[in-house]
N, C-alpha and C. Protein backbone atom coordinates (compact mmCIF):
# COMPACT_ATOMS: atom_id res chain seq x y z
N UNK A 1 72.80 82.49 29.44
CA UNK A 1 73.57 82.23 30.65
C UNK A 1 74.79 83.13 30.68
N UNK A 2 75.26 83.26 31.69
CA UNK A 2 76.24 83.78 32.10
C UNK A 2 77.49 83.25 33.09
N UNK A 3 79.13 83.56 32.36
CA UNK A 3 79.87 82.91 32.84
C UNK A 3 79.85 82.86 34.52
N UNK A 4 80.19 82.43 35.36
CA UNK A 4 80.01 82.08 37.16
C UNK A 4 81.82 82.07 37.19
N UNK A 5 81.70 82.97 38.42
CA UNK A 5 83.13 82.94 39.08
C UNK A 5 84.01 82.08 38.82
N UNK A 6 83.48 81.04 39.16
CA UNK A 6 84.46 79.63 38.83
C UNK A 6 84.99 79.32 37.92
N UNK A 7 84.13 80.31 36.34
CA UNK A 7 84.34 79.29 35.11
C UNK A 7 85.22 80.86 34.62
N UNK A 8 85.41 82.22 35.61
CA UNK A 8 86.48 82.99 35.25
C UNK A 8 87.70 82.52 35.67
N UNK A 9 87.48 81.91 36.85
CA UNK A 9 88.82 81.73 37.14
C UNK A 9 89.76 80.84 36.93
N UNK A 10 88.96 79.84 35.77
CA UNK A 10 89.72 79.10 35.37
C UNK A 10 90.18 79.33 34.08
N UNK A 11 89.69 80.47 33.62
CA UNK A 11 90.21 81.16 32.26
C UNK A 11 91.61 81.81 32.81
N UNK A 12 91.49 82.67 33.52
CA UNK A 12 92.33 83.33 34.44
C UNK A 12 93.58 82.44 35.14
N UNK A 13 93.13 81.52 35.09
CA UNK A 13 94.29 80.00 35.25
C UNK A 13 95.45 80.14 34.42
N UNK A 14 94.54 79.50 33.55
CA UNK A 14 95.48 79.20 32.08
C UNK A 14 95.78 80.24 31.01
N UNK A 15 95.02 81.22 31.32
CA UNK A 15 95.42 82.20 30.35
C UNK A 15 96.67 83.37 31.09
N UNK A 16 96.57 83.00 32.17
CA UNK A 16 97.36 84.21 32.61
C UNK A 16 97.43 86.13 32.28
N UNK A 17 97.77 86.76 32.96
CA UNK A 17 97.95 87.97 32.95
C UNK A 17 99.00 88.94 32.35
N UNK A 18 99.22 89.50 31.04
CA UNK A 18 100.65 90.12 30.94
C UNK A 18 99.97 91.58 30.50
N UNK A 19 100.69 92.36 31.01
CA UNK A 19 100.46 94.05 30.86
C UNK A 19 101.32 94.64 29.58
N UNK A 20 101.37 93.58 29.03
CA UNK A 20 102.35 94.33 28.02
C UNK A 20 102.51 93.39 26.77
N UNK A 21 101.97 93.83 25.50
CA UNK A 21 102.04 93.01 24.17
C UNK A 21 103.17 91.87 24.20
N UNK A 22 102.82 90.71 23.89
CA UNK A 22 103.44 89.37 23.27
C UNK A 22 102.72 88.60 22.76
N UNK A 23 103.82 87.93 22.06
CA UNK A 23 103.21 86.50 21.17
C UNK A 23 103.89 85.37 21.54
N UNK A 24 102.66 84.72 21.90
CA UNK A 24 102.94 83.23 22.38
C UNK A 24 104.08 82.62 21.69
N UNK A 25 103.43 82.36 20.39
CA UNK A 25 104.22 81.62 18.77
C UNK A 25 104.50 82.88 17.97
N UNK A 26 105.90 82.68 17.65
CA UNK A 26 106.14 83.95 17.10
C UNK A 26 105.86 84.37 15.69
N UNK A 27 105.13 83.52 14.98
CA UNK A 27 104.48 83.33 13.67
C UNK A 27 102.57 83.80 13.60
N UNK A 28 102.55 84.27 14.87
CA UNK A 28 100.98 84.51 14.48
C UNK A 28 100.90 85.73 14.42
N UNK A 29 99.83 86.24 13.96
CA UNK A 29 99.20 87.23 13.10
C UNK A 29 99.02 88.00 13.63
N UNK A 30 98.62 88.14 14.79
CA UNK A 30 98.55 89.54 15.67
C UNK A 30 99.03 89.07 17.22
N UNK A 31 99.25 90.54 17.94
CA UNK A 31 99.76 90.53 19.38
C UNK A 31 98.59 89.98 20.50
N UNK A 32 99.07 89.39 21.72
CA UNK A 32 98.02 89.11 22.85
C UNK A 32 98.84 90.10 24.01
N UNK A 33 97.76 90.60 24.87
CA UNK A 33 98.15 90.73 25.98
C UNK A 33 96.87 90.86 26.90
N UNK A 34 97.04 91.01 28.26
CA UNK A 34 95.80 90.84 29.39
C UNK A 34 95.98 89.74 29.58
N UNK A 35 94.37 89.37 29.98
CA UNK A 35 94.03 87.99 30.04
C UNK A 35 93.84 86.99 28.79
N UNK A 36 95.00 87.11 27.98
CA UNK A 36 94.51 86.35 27.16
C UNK A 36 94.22 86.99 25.84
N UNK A 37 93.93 88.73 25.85
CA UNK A 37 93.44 89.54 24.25
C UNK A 37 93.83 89.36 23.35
N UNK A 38 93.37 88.98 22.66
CA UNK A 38 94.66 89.01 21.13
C UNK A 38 93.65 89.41 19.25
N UNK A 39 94.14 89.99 18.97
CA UNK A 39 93.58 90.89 17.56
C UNK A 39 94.27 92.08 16.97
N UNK A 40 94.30 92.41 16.34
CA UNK A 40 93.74 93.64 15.37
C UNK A 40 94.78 94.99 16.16
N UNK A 41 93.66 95.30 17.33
CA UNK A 41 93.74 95.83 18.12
C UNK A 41 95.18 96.29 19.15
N UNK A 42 95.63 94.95 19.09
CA UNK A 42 96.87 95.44 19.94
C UNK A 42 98.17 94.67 18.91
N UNK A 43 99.15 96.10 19.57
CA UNK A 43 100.55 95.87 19.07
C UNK A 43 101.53 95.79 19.42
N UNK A 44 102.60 95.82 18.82
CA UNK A 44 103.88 95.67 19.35
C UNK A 44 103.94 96.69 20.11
N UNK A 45 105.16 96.36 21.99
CA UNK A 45 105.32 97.47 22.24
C UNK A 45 103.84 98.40 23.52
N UNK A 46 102.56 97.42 23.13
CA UNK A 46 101.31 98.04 23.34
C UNK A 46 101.45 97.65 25.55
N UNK A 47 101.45 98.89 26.04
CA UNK A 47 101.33 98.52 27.45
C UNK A 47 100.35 99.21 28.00
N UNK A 48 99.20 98.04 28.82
CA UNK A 48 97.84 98.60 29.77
C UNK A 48 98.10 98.57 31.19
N UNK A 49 97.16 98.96 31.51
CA UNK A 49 97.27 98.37 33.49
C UNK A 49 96.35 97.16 33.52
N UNK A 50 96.58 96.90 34.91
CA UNK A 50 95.40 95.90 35.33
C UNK A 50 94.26 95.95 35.00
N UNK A 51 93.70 97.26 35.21
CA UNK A 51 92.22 97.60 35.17
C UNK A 51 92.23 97.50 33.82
N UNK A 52 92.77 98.15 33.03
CA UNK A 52 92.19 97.89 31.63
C UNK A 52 92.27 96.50 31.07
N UNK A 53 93.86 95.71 31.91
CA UNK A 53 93.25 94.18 31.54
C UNK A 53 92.17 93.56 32.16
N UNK A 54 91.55 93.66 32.96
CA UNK A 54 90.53 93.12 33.42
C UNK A 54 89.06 93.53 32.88
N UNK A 55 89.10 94.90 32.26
CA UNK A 55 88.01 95.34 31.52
C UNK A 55 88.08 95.07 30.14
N UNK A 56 89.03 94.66 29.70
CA UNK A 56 89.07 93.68 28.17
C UNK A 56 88.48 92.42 28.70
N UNK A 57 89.09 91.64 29.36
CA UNK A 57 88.14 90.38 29.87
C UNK A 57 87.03 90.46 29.83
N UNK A 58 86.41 91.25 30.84
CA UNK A 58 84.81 91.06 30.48
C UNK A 58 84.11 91.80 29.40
N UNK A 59 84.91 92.12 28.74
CA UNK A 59 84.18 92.46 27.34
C UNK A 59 84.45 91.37 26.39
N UNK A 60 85.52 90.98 26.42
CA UNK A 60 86.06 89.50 25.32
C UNK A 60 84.66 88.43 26.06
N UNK A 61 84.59 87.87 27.39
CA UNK A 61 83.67 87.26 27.72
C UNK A 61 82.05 87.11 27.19
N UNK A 62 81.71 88.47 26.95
CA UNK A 62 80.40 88.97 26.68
C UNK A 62 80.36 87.73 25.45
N UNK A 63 81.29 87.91 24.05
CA UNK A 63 81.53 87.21 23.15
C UNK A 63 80.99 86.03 23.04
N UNK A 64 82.43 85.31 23.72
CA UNK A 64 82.31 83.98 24.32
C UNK A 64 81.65 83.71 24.69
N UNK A 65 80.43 83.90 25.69
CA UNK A 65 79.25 83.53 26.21
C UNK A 65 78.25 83.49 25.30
N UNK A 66 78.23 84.68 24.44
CA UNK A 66 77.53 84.68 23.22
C UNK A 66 77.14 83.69 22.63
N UNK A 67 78.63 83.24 22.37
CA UNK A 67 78.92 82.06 21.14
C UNK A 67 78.51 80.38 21.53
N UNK A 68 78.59 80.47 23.20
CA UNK A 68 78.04 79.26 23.50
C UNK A 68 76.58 78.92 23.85
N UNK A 69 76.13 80.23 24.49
CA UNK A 69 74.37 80.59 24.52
C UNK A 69 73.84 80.75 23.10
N UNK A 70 74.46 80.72 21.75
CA UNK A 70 73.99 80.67 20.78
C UNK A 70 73.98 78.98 20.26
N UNK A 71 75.12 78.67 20.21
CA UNK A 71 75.52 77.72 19.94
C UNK A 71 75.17 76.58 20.40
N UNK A 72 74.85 76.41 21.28
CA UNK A 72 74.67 75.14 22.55
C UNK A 72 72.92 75.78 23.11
N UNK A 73 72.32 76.23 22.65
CA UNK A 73 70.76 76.29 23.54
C UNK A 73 70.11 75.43 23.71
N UNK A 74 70.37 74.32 22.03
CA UNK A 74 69.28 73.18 22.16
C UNK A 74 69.93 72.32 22.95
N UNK A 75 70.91 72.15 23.66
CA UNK A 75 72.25 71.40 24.53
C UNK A 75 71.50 71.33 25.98
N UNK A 76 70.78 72.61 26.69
CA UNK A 76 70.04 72.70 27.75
C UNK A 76 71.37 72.47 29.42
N UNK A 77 72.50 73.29 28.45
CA UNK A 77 73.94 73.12 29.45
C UNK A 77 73.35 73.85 31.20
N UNK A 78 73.99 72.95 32.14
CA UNK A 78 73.70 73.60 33.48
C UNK A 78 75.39 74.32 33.40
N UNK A 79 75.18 75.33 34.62
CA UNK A 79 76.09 76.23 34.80
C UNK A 79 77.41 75.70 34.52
N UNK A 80 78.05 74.27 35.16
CA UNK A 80 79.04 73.69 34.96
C UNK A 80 79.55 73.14 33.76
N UNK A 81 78.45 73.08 32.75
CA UNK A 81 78.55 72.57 31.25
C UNK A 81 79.01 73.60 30.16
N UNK A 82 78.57 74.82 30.88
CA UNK A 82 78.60 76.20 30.33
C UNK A 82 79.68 76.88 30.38
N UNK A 83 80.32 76.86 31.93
CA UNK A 83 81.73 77.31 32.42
C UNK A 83 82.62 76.66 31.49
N UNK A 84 82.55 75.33 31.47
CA UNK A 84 83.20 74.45 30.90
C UNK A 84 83.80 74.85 29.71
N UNK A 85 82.42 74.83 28.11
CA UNK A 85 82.49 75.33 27.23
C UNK A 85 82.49 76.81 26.74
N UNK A 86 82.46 77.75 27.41
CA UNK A 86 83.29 78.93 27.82
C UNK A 86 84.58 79.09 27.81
N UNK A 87 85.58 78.62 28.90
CA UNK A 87 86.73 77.86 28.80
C UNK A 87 87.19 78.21 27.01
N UNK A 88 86.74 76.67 27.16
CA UNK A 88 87.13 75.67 25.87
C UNK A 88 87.09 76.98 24.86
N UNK A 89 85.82 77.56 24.66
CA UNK A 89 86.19 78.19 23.15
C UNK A 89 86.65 79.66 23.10
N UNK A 90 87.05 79.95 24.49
CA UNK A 90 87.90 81.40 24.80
C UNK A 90 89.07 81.06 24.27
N UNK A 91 89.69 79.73 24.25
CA UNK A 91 90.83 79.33 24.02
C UNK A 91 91.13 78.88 22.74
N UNK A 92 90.35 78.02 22.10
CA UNK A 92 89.99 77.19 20.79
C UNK A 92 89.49 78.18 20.18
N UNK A 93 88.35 78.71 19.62
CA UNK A 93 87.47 79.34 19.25
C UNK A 93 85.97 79.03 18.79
N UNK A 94 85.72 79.85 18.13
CA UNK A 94 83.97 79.81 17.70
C UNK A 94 84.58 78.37 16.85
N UNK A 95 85.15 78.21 16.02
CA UNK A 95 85.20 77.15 15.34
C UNK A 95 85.25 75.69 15.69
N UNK A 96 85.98 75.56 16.33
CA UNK A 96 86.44 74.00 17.20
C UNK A 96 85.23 74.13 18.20
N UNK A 97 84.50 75.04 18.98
CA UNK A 97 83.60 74.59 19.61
C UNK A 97 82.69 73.93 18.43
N UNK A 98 82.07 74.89 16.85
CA UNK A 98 81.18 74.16 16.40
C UNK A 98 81.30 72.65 16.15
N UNK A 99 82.84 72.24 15.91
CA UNK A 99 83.11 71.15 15.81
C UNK A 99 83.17 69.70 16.68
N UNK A 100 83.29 71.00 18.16
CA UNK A 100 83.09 69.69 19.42
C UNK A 100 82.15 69.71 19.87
N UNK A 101 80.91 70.26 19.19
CA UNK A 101 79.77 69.55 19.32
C UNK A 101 78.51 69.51 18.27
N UNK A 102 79.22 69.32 17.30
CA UNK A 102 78.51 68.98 15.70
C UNK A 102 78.14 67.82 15.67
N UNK A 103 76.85 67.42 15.73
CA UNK A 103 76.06 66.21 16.03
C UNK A 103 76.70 65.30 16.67
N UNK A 104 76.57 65.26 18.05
CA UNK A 104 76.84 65.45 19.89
C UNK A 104 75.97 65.23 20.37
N UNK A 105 75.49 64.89 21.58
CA UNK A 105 74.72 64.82 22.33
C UNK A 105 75.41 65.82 23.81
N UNK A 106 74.78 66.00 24.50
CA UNK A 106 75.35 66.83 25.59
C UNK A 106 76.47 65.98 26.43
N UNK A 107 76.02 64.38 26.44
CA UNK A 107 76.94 63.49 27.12
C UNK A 107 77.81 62.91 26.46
N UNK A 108 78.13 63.07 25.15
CA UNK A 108 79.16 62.70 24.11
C UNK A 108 79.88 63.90 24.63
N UNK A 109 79.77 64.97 24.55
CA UNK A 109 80.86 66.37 24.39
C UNK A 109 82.01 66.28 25.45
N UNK A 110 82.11 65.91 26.36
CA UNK A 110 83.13 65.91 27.31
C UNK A 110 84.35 65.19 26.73
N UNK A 111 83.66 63.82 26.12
CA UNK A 111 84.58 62.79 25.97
C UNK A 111 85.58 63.35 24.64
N UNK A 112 85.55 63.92 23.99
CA UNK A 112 85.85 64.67 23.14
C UNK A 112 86.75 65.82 23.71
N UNK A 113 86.55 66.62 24.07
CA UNK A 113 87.26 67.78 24.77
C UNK A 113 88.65 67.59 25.25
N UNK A 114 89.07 66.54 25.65
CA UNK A 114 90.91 66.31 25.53
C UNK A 114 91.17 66.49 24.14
N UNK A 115 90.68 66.14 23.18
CA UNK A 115 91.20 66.25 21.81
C UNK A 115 91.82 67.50 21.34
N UNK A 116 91.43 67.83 22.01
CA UNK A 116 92.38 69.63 21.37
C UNK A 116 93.42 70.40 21.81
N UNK A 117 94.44 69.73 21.95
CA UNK A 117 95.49 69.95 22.94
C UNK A 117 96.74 69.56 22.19
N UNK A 118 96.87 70.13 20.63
CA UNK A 118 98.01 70.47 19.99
C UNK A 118 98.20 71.76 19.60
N UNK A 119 99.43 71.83 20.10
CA UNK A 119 99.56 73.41 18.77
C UNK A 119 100.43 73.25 17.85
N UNK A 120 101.67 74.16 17.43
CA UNK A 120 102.16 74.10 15.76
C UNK A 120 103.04 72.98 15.93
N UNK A 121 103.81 72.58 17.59
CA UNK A 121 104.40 71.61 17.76
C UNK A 121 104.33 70.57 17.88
N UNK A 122 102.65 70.12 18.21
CA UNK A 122 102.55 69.25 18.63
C UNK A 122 101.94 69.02 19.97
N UNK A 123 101.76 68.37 20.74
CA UNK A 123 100.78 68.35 21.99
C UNK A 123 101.32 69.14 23.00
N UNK A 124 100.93 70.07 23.24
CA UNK A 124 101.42 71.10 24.63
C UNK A 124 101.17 70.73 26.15
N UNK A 125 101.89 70.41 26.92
CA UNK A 125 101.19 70.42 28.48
C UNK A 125 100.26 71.15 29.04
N UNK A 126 100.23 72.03 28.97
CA UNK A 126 99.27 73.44 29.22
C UNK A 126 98.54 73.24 28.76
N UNK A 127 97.90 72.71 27.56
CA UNK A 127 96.87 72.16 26.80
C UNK A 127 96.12 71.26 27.63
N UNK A 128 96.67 70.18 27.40
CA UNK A 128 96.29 69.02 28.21
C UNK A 128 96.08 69.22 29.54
N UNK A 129 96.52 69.84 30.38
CA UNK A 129 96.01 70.46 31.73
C UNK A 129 94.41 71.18 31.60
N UNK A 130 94.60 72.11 30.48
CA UNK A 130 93.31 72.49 30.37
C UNK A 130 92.03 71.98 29.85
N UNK A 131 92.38 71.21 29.26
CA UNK A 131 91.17 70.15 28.30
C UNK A 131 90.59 69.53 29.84
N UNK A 132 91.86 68.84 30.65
CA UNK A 132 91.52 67.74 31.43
C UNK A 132 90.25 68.54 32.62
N UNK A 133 91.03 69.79 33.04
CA UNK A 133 89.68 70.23 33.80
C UNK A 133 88.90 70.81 33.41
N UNK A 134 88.99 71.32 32.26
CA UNK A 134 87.57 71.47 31.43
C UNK A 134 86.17 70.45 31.35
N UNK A 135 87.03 69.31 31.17
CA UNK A 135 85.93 67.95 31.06
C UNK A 135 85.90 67.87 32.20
N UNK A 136 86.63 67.62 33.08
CA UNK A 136 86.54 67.48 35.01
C UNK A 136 85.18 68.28 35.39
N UNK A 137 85.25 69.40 34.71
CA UNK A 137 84.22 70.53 35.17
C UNK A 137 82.63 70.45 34.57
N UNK A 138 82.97 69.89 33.25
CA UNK A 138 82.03 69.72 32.60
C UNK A 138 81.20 68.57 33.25
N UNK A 139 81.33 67.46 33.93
CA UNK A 139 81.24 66.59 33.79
C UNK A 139 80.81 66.48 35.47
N UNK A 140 81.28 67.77 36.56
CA UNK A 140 80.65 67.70 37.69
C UNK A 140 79.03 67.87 37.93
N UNK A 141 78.68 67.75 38.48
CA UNK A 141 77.15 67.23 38.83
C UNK A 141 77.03 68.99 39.10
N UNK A 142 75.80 69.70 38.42
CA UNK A 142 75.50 71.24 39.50
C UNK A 142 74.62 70.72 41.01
N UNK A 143 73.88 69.75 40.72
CA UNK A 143 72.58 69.33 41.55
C UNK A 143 73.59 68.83 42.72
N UNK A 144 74.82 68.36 42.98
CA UNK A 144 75.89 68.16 44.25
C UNK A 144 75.48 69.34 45.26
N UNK A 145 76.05 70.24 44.10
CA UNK A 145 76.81 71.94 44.76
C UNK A 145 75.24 72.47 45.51
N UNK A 146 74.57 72.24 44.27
CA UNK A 146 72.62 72.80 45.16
C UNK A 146 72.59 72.31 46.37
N UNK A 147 72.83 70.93 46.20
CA UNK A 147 71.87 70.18 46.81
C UNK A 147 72.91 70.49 48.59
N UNK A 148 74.70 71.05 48.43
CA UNK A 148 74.69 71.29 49.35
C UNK A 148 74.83 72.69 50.04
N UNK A 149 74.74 73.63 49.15
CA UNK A 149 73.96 74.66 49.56
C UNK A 149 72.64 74.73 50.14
N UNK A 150 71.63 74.40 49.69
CA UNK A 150 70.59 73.77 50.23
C UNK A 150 70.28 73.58 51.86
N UNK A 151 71.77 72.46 51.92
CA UNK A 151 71.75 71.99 53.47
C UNK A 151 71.83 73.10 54.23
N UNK A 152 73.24 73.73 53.97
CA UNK A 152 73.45 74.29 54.55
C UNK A 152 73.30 75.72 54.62
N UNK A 153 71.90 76.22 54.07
CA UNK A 153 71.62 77.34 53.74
C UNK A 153 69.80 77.22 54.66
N UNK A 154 69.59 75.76 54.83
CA UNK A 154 68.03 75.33 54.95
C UNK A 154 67.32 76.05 56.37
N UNK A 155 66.27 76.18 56.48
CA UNK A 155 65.36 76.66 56.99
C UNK A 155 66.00 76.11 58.25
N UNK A 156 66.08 77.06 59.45
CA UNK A 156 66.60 77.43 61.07
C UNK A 156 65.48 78.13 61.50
N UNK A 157 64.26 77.71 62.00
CA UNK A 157 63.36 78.43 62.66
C UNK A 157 63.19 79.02 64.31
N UNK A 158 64.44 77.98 64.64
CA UNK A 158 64.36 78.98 65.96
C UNK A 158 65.22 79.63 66.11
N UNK A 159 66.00 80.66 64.81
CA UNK A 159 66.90 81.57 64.96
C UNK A 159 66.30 82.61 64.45
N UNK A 160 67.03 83.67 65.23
CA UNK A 160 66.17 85.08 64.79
C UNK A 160 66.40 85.21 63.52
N UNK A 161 66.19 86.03 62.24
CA UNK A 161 66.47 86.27 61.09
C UNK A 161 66.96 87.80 61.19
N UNK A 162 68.34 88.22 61.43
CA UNK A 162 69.01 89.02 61.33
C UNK A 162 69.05 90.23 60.54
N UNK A 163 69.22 89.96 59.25
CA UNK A 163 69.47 90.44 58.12
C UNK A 163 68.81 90.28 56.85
N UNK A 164 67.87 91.43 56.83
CA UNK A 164 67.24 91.67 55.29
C UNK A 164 67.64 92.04 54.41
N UNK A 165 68.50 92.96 54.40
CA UNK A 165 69.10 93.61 53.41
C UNK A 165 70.49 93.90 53.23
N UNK A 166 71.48 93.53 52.40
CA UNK A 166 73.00 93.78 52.09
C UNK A 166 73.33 95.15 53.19
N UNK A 167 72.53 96.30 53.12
CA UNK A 167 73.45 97.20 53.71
C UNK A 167 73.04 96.30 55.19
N UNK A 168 72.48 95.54 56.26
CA UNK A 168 72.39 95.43 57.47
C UNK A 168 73.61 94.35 57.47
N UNK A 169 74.27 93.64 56.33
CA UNK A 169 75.10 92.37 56.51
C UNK A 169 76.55 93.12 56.95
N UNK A 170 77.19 92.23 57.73
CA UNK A 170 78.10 92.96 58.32
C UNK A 170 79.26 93.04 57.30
N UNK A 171 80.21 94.21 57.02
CA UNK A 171 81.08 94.36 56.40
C UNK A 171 81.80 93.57 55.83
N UNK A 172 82.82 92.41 56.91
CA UNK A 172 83.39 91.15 56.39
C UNK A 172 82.87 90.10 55.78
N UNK A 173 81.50 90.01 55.81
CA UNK A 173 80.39 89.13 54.99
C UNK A 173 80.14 89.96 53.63
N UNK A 174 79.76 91.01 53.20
CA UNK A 174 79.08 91.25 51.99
C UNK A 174 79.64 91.25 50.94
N UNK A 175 80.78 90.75 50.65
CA UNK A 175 80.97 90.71 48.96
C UNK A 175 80.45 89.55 49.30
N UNK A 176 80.42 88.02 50.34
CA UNK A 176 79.76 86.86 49.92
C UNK A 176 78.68 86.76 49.57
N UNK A 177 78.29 87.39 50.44
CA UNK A 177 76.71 87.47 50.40
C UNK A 177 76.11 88.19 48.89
N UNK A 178 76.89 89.12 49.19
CA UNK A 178 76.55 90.04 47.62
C UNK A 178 76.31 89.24 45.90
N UNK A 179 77.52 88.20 46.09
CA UNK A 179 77.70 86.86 45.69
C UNK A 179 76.62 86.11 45.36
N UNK A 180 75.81 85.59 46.22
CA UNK A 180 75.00 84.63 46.52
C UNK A 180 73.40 84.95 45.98
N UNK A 181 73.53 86.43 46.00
CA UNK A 181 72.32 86.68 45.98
C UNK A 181 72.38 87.28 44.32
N UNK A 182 73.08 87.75 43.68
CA UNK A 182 73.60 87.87 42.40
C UNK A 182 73.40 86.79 41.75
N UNK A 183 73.78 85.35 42.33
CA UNK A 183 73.75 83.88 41.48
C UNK A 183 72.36 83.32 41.61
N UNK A 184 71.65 83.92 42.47
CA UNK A 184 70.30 83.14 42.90
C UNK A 184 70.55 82.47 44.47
N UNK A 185 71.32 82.50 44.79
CA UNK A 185 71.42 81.13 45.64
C UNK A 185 71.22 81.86 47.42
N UNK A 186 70.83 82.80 47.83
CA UNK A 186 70.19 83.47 48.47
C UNK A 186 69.03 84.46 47.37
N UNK A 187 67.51 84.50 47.54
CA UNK A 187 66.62 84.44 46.96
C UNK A 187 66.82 86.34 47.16
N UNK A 188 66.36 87.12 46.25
CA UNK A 188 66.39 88.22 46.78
C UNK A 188 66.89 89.28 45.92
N UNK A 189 66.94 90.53 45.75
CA UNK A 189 67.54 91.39 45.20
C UNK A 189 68.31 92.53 46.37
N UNK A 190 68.77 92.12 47.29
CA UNK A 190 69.07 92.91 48.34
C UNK A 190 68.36 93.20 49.30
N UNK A 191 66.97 92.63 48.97
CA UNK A 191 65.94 93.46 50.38
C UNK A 191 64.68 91.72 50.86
N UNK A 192 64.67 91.42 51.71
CA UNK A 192 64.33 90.53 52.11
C UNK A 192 64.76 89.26 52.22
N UNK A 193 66.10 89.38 52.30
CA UNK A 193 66.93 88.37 52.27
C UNK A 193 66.70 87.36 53.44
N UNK A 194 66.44 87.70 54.92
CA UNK A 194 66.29 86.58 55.62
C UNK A 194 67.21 85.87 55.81
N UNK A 195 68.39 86.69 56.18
CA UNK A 195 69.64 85.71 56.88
C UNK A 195 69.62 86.29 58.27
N UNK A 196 70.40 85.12 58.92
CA UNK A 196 70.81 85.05 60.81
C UNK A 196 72.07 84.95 60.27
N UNK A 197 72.87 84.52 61.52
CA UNK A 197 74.21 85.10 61.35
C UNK A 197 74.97 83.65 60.93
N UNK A 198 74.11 81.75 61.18
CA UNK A 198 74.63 81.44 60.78
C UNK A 198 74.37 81.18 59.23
N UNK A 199 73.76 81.38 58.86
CA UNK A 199 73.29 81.92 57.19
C UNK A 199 74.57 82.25 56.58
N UNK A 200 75.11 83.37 57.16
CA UNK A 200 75.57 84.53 56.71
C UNK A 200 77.11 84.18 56.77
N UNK A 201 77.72 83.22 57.98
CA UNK A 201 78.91 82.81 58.12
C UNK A 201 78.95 81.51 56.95
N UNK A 202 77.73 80.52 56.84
CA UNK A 202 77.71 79.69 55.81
C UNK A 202 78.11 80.28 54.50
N UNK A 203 77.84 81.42 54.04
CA UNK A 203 78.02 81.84 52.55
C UNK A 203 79.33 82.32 52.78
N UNK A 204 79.95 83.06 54.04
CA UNK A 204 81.61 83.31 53.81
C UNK A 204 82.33 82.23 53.75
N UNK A 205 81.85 81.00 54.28
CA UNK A 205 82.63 80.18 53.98
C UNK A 205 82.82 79.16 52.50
N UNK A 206 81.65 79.18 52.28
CA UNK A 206 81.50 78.44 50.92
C UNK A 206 82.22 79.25 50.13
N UNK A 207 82.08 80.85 49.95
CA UNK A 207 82.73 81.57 49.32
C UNK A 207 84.14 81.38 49.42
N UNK A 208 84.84 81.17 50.50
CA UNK A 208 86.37 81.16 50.64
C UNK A 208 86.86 79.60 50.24
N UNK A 209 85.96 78.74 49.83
CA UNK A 209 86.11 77.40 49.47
C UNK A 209 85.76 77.47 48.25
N UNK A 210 85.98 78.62 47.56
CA UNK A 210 85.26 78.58 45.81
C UNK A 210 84.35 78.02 45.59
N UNK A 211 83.03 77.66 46.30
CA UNK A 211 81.63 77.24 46.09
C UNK A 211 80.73 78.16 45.84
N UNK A 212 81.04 79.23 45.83
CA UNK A 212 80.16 80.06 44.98
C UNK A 212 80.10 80.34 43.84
């Protein structure tokens, strides 16, 4: 599996953005900067742009996804279980995930997931913000979100079918669309898509409501 918009942007939440080397706690071992980077790699003093923070992200991600598609297979996580624990061990690590779900069941693991919300001081707010919608997330239904995509995506037979292919979708529509059909949720690889126009206004909007 692979992380879904939603479960970046809630990394992107809490981890925030800095272009320029720091340390959280001034006792740890190496520098962070970007979204979150931290290793070896960067140092004191060390300044990127955006683009290069954003292209550390999805390479740190690759990881993380790794570690939970390894980790969690026999788990049978839907997208929201996945985002979730993604999250969780971008932040925690490979370790505390093996631990929050070391003989677990898939519906035990949530309840667990506030638990990790100390650091050298003691319980952090920021912590606890993140645990809480982590499990919030974990714990949402995917078959909701289908089931209302679905509706409002469902078969209109007495409308013309507009649009087969990304290049015919109109300009202000296609990153949604582009979206949709990337996740599965318009069937297709760009060419037989089979949208009308209210198809096509349905996915800009779900999109601008973070439902994609």
């Amino acid at each position: 599996m692979e992380l879904s918009e939603n479960g970046i942007n809630l990394i992107k939440k809490y981890e925030g953005c800095r272009l320029t080397a720091y340390k959280p706690v001034a006792n740890e071992k190496y520098w962070t900067i970007g979204w979150g980077h931290y290793g070896e790699d960067v140092y004191q003093g060390m300044k990127i742009t955006q683009k290069e923070a954003d292209d550390m992200l999805k390479e740190d991600l690759k990881h993380y996804e790794n570690y939970v598609n390894i980790n969690c297979e026999h788990l049978k996580l839907n997208q929201n279980q996945f985002d979730a624990l993604v999250s969780f061990t971008y932040n925690c690590g490979l370790g505390n995930l093996q631990r929050l779900i070391r003989n677990r069941s898939k519906e035990e693991i949530p309840k667990h997931i506030e638990a990790y919300v100390n650091g050298a001081s003691g319980k952090l707010p920021g912590l606890v913000r993140r645990r809480k919608e982590e499990r919030e997330l974990y714990e949402t239904p995917v078959t909701e979100y289908v089931s209302l995509v679905e509706l409002l995506l469902g078969e209109q037979e007495e409308e013309e079918m507009n649009y087969n292919t990304l290049d015919e979708v109109p300009e202000w529509a296609e990153e949604s669309v582009k979206k949709a059909v990337e996740k599965g949720i318009v069937k297709g690889t760009g060419h037989g898509l089979g949208l009308n126009d209210t198809k096509v206004w349905t996915l800009v909007i779900l999109d601008r409501l973070n439902l994609l």
